[in-house]
PDB file of N, CA and C in Angstrom:
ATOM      1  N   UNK A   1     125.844  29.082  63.733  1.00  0.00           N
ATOM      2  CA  UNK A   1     124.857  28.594  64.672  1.00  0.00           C
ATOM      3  C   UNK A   1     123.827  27.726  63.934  1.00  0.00           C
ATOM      4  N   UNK A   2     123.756  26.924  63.988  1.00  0.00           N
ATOM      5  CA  UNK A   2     122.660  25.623  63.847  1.00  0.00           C
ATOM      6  C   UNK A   2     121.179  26.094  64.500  1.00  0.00           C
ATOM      7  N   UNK A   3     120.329  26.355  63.502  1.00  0.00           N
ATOM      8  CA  UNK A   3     118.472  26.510  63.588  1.00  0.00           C
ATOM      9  C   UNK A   3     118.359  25.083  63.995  1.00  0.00           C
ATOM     10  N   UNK A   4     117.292  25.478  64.848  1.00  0.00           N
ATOM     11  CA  UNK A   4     116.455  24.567  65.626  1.00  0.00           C
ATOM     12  C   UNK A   4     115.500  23.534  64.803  1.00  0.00           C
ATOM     13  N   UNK A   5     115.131  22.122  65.232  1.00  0.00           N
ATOM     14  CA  UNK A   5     114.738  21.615  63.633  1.00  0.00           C
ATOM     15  C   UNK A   5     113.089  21.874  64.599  1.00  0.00           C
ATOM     16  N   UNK A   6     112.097  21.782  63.726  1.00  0.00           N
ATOM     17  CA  UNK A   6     110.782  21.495  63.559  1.00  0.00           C
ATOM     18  C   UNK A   6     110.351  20.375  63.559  1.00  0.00           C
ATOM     19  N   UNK A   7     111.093  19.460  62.683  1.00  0.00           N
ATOM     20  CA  UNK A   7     110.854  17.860  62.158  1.00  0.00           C
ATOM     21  C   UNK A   7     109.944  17.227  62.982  1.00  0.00           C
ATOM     22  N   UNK A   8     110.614  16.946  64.296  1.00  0.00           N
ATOM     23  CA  UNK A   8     109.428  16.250  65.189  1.00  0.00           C
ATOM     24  C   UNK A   8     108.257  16.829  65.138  1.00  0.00           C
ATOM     25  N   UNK A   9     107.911  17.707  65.231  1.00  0.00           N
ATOM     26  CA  UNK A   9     106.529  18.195  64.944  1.00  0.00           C
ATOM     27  C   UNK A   9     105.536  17.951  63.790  1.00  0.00           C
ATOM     28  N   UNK A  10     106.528  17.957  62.620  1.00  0.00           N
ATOM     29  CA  UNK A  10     106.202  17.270  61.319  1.00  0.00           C
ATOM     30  C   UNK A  10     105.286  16.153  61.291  1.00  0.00           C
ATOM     31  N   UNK A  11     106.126  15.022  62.008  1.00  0.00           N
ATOM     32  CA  UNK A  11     106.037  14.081  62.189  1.00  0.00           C
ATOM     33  C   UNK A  11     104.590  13.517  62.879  1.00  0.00           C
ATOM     34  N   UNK A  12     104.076  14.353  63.765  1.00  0.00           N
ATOM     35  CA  UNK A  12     103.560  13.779  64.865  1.00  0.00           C
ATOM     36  C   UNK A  12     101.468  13.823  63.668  1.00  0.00           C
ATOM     37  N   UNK A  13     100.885  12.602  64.601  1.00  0.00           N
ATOM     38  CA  UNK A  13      99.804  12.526  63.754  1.00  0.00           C
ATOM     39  C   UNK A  13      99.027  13.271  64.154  1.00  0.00           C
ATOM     40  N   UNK A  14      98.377  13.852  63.784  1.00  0.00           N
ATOM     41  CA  UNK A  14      96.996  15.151  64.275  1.00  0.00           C
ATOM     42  C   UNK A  14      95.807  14.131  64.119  1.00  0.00           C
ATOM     43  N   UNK A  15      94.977  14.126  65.954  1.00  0.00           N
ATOM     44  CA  UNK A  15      93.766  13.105  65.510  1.00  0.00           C
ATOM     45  C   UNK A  15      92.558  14.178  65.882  1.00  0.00           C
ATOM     46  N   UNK A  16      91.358  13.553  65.246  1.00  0.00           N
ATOM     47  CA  UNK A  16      90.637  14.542  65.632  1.00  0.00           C
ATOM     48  C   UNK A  16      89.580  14.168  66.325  1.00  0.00           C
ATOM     49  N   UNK A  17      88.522  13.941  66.659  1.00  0.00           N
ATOM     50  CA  UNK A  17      87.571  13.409  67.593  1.00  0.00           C
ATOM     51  C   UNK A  17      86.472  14.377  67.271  1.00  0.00           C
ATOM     52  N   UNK A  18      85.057  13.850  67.232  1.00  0.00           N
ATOM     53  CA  UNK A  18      83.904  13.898  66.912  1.00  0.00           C
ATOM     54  C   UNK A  18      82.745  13.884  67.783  1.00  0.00           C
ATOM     55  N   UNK A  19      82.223  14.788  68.417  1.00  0.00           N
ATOM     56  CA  UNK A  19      81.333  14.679  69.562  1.00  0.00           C
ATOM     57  C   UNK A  19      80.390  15.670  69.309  1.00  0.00           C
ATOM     58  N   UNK A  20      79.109  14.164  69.869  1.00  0.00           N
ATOM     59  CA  UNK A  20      77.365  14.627  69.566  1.00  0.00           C
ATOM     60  C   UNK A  20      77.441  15.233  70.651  1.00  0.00           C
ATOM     61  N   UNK A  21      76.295  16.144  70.873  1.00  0.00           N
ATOM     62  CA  UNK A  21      75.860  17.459  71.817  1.00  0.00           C
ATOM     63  C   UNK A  21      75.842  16.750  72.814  1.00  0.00           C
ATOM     64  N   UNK A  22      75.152  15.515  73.008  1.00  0.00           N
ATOM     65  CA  UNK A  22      74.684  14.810  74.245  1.00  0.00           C
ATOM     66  C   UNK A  22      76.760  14.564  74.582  1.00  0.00           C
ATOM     67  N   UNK A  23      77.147  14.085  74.282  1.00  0.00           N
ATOM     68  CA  UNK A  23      78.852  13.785  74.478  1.00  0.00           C
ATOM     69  C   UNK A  23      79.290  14.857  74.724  1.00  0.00           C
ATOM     70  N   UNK A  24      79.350  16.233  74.137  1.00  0.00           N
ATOM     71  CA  UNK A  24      79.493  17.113  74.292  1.00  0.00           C
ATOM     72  C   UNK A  24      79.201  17.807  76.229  1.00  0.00           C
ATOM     73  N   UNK A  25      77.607  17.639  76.212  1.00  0.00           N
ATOM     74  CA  UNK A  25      77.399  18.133  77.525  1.00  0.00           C
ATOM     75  C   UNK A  25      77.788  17.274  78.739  1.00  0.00           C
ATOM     76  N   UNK A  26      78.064  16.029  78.320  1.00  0.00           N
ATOM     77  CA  UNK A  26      78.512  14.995  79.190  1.00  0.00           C
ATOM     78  C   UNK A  26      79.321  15.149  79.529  1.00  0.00           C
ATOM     79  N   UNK A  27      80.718  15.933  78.778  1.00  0.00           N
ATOM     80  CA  UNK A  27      82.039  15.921  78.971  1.00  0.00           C
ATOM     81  C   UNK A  27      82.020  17.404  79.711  1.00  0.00           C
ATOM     82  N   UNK A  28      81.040  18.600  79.477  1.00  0.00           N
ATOM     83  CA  UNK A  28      81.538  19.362  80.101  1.00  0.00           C
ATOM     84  C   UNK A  28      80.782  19.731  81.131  1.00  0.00           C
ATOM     85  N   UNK A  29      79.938  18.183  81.478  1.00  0.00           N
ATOM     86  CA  UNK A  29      79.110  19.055  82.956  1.00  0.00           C
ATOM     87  C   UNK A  29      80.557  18.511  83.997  1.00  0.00           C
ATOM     88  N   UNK A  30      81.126  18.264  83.861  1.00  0.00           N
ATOM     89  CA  UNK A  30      82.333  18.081  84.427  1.00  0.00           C
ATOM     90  C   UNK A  30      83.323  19.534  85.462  1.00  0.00           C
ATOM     91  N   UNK A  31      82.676  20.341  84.323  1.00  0.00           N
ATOM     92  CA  UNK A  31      83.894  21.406  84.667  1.00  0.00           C
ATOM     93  C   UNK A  31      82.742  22.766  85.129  1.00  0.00           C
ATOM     94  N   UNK A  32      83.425  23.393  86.137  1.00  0.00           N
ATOM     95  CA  UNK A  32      82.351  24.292  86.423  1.00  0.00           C
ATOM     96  C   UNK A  32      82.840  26.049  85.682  1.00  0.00           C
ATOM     97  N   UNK A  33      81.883  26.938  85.447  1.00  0.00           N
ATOM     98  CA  UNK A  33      82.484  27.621  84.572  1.00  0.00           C
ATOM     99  C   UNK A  33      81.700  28.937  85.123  1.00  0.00           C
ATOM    100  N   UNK A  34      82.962  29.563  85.621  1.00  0.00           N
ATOM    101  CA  UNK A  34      83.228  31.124  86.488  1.00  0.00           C
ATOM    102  C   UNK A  34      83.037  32.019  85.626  1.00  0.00           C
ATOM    103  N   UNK A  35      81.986  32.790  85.402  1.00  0.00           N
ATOM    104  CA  UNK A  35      82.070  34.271  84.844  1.00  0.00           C
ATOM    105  C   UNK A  35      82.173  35.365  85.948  1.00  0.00           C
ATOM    106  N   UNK A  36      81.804  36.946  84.801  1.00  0.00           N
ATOM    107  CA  UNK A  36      82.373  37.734  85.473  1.00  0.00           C
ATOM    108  C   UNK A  36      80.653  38.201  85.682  1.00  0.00           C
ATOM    109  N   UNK A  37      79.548  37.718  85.668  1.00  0.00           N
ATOM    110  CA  UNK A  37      78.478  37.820  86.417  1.00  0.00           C
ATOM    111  C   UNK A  37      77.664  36.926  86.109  1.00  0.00           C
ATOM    112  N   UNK A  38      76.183  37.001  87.276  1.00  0.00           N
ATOM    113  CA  UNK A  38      75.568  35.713  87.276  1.00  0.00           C
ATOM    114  C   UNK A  38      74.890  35.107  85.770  1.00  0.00           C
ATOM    115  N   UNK A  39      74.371  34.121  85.777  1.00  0.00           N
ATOM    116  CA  UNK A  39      74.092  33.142  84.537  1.00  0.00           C
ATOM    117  C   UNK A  39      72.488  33.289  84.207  1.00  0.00           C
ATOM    118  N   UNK A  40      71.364  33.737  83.986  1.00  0.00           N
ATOM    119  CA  UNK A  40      69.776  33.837  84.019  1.00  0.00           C
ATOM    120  C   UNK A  40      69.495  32.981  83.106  1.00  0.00           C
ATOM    121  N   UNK A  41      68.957  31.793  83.561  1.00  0.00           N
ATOM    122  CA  UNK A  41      68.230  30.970  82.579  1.00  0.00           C
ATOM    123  C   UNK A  41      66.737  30.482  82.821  1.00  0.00           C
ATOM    124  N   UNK A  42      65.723  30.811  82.345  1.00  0.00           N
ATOM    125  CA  UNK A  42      64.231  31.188  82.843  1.00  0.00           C
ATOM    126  C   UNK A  42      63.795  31.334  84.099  1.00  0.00           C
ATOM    127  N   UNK A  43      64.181  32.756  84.371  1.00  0.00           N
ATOM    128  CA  UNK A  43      64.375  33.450  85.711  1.00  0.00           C
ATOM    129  C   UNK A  43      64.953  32.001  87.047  1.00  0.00           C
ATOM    130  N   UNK A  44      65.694  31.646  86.687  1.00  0.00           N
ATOM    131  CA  UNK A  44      67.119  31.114  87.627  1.00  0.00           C
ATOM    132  C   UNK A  44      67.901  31.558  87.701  1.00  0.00           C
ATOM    133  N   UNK A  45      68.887  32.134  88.277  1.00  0.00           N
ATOM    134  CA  UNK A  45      70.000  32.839  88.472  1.00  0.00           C
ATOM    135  C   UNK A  45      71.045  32.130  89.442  1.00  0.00           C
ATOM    136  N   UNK A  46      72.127  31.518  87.980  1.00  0.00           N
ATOM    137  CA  UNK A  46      73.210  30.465  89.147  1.00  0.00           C
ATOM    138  C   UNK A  46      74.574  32.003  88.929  1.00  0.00           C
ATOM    139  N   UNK A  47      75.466  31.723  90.290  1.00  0.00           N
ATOM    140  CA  UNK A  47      76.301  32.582  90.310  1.00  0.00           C
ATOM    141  C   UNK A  47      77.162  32.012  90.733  1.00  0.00           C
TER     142      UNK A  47
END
């Protein structure tokens, strides 16, 4: 039986990307983010 190759994986380029806080929060006011209770941030409470 013939193993499975890896190679392509080898191959492939790993990039990496670099992001300031401001880029950072930019990219993730995007996405909204579900916990398992509400959020208190100077007596605000998002849920």
């Amino acid at each position: 039986m013939k193993k499975p190759s890896i190679s392509g994986l080898q191959k492939r380029k790993i990039q990496v990307f670099t992001l300031t806080q401001f880029e950072l929060d930019r990219l993730l006011s995007g996405f909204t983010i579900i916990g398992h209770e509400p959020i208190k941030i100077n007596d605000f409470t998002m849920s």
